[in-house]
Protein backbone atom coordinates (compact mmCIF):
# COMPACT_ATOMS: atom_id res chain seq x y z
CA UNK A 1 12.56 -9.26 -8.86
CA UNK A 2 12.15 -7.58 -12.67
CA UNK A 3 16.41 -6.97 -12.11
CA UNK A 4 16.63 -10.88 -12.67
CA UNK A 5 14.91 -10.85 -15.49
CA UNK A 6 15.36 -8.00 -17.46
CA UNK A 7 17.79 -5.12 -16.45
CA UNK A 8 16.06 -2.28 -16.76
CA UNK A 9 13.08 -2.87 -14.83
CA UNK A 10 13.84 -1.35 -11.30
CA UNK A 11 11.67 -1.89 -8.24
CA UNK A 12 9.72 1.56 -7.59
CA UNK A 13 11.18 1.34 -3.90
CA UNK A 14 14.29 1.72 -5.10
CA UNK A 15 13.82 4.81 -8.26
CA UNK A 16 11.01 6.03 -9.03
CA UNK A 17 11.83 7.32 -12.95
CA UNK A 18 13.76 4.68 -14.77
CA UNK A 19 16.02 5.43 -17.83
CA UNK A 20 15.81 3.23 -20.70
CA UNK A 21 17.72 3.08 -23.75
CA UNK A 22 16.86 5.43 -26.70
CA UNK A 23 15.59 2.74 -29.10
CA UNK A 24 12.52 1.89 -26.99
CA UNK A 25 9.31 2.43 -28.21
CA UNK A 26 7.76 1.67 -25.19
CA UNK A 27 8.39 2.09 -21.20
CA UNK A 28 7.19 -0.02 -18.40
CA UNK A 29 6.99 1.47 -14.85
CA UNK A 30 6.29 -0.44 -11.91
CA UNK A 31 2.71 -0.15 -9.90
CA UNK A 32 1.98 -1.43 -6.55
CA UNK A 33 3.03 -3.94 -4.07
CA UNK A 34 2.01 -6.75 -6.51
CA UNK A 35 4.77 -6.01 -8.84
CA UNK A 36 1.92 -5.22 -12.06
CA UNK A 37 3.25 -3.27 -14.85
CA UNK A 38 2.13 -0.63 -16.86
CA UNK A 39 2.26 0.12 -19.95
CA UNK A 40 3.93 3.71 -20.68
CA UNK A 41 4.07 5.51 -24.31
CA UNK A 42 6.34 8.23 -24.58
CA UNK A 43 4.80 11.39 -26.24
CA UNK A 44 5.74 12.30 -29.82
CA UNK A 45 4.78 15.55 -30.25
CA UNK A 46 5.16 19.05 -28.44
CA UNK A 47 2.12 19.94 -25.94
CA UNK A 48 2.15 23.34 -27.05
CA UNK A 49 3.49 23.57 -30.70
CA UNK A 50 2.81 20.16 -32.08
CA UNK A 51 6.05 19.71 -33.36
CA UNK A 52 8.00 16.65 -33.19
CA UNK A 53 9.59 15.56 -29.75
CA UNK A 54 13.35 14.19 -29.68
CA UNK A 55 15.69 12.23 -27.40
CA UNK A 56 18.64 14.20 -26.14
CA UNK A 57 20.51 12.13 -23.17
CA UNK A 58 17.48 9.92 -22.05
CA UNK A 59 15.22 13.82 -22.28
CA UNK A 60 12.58 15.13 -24.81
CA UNK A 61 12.98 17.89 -26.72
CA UNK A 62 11.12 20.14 -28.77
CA UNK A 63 12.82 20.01 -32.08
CA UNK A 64 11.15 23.31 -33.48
CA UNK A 65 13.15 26.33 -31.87
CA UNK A 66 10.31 28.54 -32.68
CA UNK A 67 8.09 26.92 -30.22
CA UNK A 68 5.96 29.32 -28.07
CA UNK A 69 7.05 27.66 -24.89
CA UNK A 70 10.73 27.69 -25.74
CA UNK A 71 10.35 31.19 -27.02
CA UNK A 72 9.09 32.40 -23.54
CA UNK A 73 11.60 30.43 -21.61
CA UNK A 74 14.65 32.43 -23.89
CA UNK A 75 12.75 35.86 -23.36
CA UNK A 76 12.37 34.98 -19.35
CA UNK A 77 16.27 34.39 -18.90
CA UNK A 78 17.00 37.14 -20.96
CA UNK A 79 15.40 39.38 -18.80
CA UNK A 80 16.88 37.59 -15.47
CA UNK A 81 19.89 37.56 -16.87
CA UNK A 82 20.02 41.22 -17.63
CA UNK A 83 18.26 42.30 -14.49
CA UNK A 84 15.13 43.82 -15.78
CA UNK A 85 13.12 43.97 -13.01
CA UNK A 86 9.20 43.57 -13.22
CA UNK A 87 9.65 41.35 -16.62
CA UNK A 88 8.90 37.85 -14.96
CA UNK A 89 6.76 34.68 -16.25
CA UNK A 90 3.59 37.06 -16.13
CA UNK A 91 4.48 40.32 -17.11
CA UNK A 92 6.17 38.55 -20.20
CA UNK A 93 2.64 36.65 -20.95
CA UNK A 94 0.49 39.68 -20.29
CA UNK A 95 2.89 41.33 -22.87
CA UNK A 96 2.62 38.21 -25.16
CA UNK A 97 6.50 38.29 -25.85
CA UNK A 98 7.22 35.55 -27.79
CA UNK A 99 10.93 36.94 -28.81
CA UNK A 100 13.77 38.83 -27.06
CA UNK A 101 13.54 41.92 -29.93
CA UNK A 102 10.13 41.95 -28.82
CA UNK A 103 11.18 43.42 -25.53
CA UNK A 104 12.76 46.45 -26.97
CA UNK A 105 9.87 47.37 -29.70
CA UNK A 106 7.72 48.01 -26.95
CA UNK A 107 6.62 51.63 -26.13
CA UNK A 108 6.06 53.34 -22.45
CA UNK A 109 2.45 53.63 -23.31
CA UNK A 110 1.99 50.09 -24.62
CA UNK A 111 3.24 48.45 -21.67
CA UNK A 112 0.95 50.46 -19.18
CA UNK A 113 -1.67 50.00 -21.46
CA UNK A 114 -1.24 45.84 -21.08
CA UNK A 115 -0.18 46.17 -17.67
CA UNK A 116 -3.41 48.59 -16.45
CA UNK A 117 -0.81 50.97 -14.67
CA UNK A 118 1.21 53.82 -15.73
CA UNK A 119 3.06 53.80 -12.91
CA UNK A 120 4.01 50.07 -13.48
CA UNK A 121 4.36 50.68 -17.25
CA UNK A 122 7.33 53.92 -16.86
CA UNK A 123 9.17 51.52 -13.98
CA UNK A 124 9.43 48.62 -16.42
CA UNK A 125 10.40 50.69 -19.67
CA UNK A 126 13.04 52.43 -17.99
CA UNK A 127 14.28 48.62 -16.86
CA UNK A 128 13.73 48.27 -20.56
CA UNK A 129 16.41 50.97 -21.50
CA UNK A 130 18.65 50.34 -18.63
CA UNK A 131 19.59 46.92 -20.01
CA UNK A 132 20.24 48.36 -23.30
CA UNK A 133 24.09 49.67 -21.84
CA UNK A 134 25.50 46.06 -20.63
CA UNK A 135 28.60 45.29 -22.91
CA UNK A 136 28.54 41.51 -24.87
CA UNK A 137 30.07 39.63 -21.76
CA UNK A 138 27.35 40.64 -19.81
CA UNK A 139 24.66 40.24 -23.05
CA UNK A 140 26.38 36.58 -24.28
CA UNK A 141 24.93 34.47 -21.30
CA UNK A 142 21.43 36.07 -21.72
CA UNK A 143 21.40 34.23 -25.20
CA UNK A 144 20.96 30.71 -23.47
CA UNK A 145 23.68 29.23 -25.39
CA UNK A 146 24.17 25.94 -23.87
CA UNK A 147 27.15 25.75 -21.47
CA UNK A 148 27.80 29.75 -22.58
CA UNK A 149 27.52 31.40 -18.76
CA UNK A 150 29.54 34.27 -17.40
CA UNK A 151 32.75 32.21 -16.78
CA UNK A 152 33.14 31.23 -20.58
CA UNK A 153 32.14 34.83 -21.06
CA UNK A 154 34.65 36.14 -19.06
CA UNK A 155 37.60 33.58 -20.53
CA UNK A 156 36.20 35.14 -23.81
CA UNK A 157 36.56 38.72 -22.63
CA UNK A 158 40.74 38.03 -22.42
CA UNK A 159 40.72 37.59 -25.87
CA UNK A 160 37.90 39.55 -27.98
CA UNK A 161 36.42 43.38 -28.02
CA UNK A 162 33.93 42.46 -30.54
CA UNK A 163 31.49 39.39 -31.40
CA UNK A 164 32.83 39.04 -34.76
CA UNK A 165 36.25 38.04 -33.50
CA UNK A 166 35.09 35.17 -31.73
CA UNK A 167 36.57 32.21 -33.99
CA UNK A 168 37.36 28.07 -33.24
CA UNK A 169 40.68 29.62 -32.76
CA UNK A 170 39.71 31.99 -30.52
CA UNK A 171 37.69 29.68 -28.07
CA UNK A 172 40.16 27.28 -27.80
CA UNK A 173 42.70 30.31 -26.74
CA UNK A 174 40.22 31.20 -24.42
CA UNK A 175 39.94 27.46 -22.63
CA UNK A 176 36.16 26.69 -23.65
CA UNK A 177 35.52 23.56 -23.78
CA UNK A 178 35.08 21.96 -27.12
CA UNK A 179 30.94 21.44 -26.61
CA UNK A 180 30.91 25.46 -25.33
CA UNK A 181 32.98 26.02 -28.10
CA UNK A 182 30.36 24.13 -30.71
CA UNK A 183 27.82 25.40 -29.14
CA UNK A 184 28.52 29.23 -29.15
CA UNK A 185 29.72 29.14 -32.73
CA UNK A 186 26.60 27.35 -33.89
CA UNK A 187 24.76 29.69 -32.29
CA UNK A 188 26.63 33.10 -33.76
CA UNK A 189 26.04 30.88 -37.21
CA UNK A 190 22.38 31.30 -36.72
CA UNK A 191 22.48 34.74 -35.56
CA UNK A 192 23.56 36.34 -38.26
CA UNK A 193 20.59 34.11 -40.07
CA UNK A 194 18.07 35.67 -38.44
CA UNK A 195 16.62 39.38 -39.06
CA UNK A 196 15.75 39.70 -35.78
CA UNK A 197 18.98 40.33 -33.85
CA UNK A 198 20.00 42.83 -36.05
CA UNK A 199 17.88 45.16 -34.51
CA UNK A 200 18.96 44.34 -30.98
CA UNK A 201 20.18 47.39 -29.64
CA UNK A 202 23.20 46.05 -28.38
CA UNK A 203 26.91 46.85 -29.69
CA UNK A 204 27.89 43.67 -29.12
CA UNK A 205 31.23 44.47 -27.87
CA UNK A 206 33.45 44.49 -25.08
CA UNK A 207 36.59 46.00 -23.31
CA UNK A 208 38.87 43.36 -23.92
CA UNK A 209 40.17 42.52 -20.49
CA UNK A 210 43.66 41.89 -19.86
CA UNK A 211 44.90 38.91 -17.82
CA UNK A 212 45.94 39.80 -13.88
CA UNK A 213 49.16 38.32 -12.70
CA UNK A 214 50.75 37.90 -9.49
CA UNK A 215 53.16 40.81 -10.28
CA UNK A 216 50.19 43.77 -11.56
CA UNK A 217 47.76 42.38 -8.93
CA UNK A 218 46.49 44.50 -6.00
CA UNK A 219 46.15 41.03 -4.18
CA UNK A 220 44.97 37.36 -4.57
CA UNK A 221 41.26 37.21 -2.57
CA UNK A 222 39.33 34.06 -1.58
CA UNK A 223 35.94 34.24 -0.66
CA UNK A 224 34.11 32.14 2.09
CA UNK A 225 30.76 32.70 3.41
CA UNK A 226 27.30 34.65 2.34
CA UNK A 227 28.16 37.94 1.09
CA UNK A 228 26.17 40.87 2.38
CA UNK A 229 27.71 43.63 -0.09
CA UNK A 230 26.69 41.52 -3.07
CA UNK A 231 24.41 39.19 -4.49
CA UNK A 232 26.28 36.27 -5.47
CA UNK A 233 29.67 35.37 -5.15
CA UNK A 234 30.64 35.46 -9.08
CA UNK A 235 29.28 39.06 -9.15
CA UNK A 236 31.66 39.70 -6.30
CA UNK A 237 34.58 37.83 -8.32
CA UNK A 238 34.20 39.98 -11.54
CA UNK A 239 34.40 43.40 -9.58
CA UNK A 240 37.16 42.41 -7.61
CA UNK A 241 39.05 41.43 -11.06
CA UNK A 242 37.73 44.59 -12.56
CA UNK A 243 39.63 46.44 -9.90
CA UNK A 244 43.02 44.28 -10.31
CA UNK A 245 42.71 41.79 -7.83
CA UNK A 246 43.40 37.73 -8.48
CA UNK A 247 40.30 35.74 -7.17
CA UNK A 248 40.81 32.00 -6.05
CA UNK A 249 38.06 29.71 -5.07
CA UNK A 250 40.57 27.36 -2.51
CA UNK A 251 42.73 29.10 0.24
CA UNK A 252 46.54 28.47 -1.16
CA UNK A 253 49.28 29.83 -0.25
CA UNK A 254 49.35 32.68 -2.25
CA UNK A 255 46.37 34.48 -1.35
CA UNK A 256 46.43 37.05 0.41
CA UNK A 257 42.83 38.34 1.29
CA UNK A 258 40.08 35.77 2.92
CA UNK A 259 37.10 38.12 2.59
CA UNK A 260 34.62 36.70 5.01
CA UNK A 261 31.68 39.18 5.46
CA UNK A 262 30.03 36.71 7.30
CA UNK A 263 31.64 37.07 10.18
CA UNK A 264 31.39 32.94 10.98
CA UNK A 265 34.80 31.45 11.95
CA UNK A 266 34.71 29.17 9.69
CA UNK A 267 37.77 26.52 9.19
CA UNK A 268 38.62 28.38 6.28
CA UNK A 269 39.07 31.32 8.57
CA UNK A 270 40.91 29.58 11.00
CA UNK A 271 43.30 28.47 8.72
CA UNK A 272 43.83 31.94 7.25
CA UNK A 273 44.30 33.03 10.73
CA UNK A 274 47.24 30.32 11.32
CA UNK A 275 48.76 31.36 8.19
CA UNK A 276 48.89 34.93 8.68
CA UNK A 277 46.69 36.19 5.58
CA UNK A 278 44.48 39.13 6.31
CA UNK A 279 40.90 38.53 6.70
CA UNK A 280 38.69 41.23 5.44
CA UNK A 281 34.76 41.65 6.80
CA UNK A 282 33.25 44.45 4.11
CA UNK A 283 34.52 43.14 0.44
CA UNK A 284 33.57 46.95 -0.82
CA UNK A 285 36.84 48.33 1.47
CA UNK A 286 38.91 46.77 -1.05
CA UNK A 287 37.38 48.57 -3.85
């Protein structure tokens, strides 16, 4: 009914969020069977910092980026990101960790102290210093830079050993796209603004990695199926490159390992079968 009379007011049946355009002071939703409407003011500040709210794509956002929520949300993929185990959602609020160098100015005895255990308190801190020897493609997707995740980290890795070589030059060598690109470089702009990072006890540098071809290469893999030796499938990928192999995501014709741990027979398999490439059932043999 509303679609006839004004385009942007959709029949709940059919969505149930609608998206209106970013000049619109005020949203109507649709209640009922009797087609009523409701009046709907979008919020203008920040529930938890009070700070201004703004439109990005049809969202809100909290424009300060030293908001407490935002803050905890950075420390929590940090932490996932690196693997520290035991620093979740409420370890990191029973810590009060409001920044990411707050992590590593913690003691042993201040983190048992906060988490009532000892025990719990030495198992986390040595998490703590574990995460302290991961090299900057490992550390840069930790930063949540926006679109900056371990493939644009690994394109990266081709071409620098050290943070301060990354350049607009650089990330267009390295095939980011040109929003990764802004966004990284914005990003390093406002790291070296803030005190705080300098005390990370990172190096913030890498093994530059050369580029495998199909005439240095051990082989050219494709994975199918849930892994059992690893995690996820891009942690498989980078270990397999690591140890000189090329890694496609499609079965073409020039792989030569379908690693299906698995054991399904998937079409994928089939097709490897009926092509003659060698299907391996324990990715870590090729290691």
């Amino acid at each position: 009914m509303f679609r006839n009379f004004f385009p942007y007011f959709i029949p709940l049946s059919e969505k149930k969020f609608l998206t209106f355009p970013l000049s619109f002071d005020i949203i109507y939703s649709y209640l009922g069977e009797r087609e009523t409407l409701r009046q709907i003011v979008p919020p203008t500040n920040c529930p938890a910092c009070n700070s201004t709210l703004e439109f990005v794509n049809d969202q809100l956002f909290c424009s300060n980026d030293f908001c407490s929520a935002k803050s905890a949300k950075r420390v929590e993929h940090f932490a996932k990101t690196l693997k520290i185990k035991g620093l979740g959602p409420a370890t990191i609020a029973r810590l009060d960790l409001c920044d990411i160098n707050d992590i590593y100015s913690l003691s042993q005895e201040e983190i048992s102290l906060c988490l009532d255990s000892e025990k719990l308190g030495t198992k986390l801190h040595n998490e703590i210093q574990k995460s302290k020897s991961v090299d900057l493609i490992t550390l840069l997707p930790a930063f949540s830079i926006p679109l900056i995740g371990s493939s644009a980290s690994n394109k990266l890795a081709k071409h620098i050993s050290s943070i301060n070589e990354i350049t607009p030059e650089i990330c267009s060598e390295a095939g980011l796209g040109p929003k990764a690109a802004s966004n990284l470089l914005d990003w390093l702009e406002n790291f070296y603004h803030y005190q705080q990072y300098y005390n990370l006890p990172f190096t913030f540098t890498c093994e530059k990695r050369a580029e495998v071809t199909n005439t240095d290469t051990k082989g050219t893999v494709c994975i199918t199926g849930k892994l059992k030796s690893y995690p996820t499938k891009a942690a498989a990928q980078q270990v397999l490159i690591k140890n000189g192999y090329l890694v496609k995501d499609n079965l073409t014709k020039d792989v030569t390992i379908l690693v299906n741990e698995s054991g399904i027979a998937s079409a994928k398999t089939k097709r490897a079968e009926e092509m003659g490439i060698t299907i391996n059932q324990n990715l870590k043999e090729l290691i």
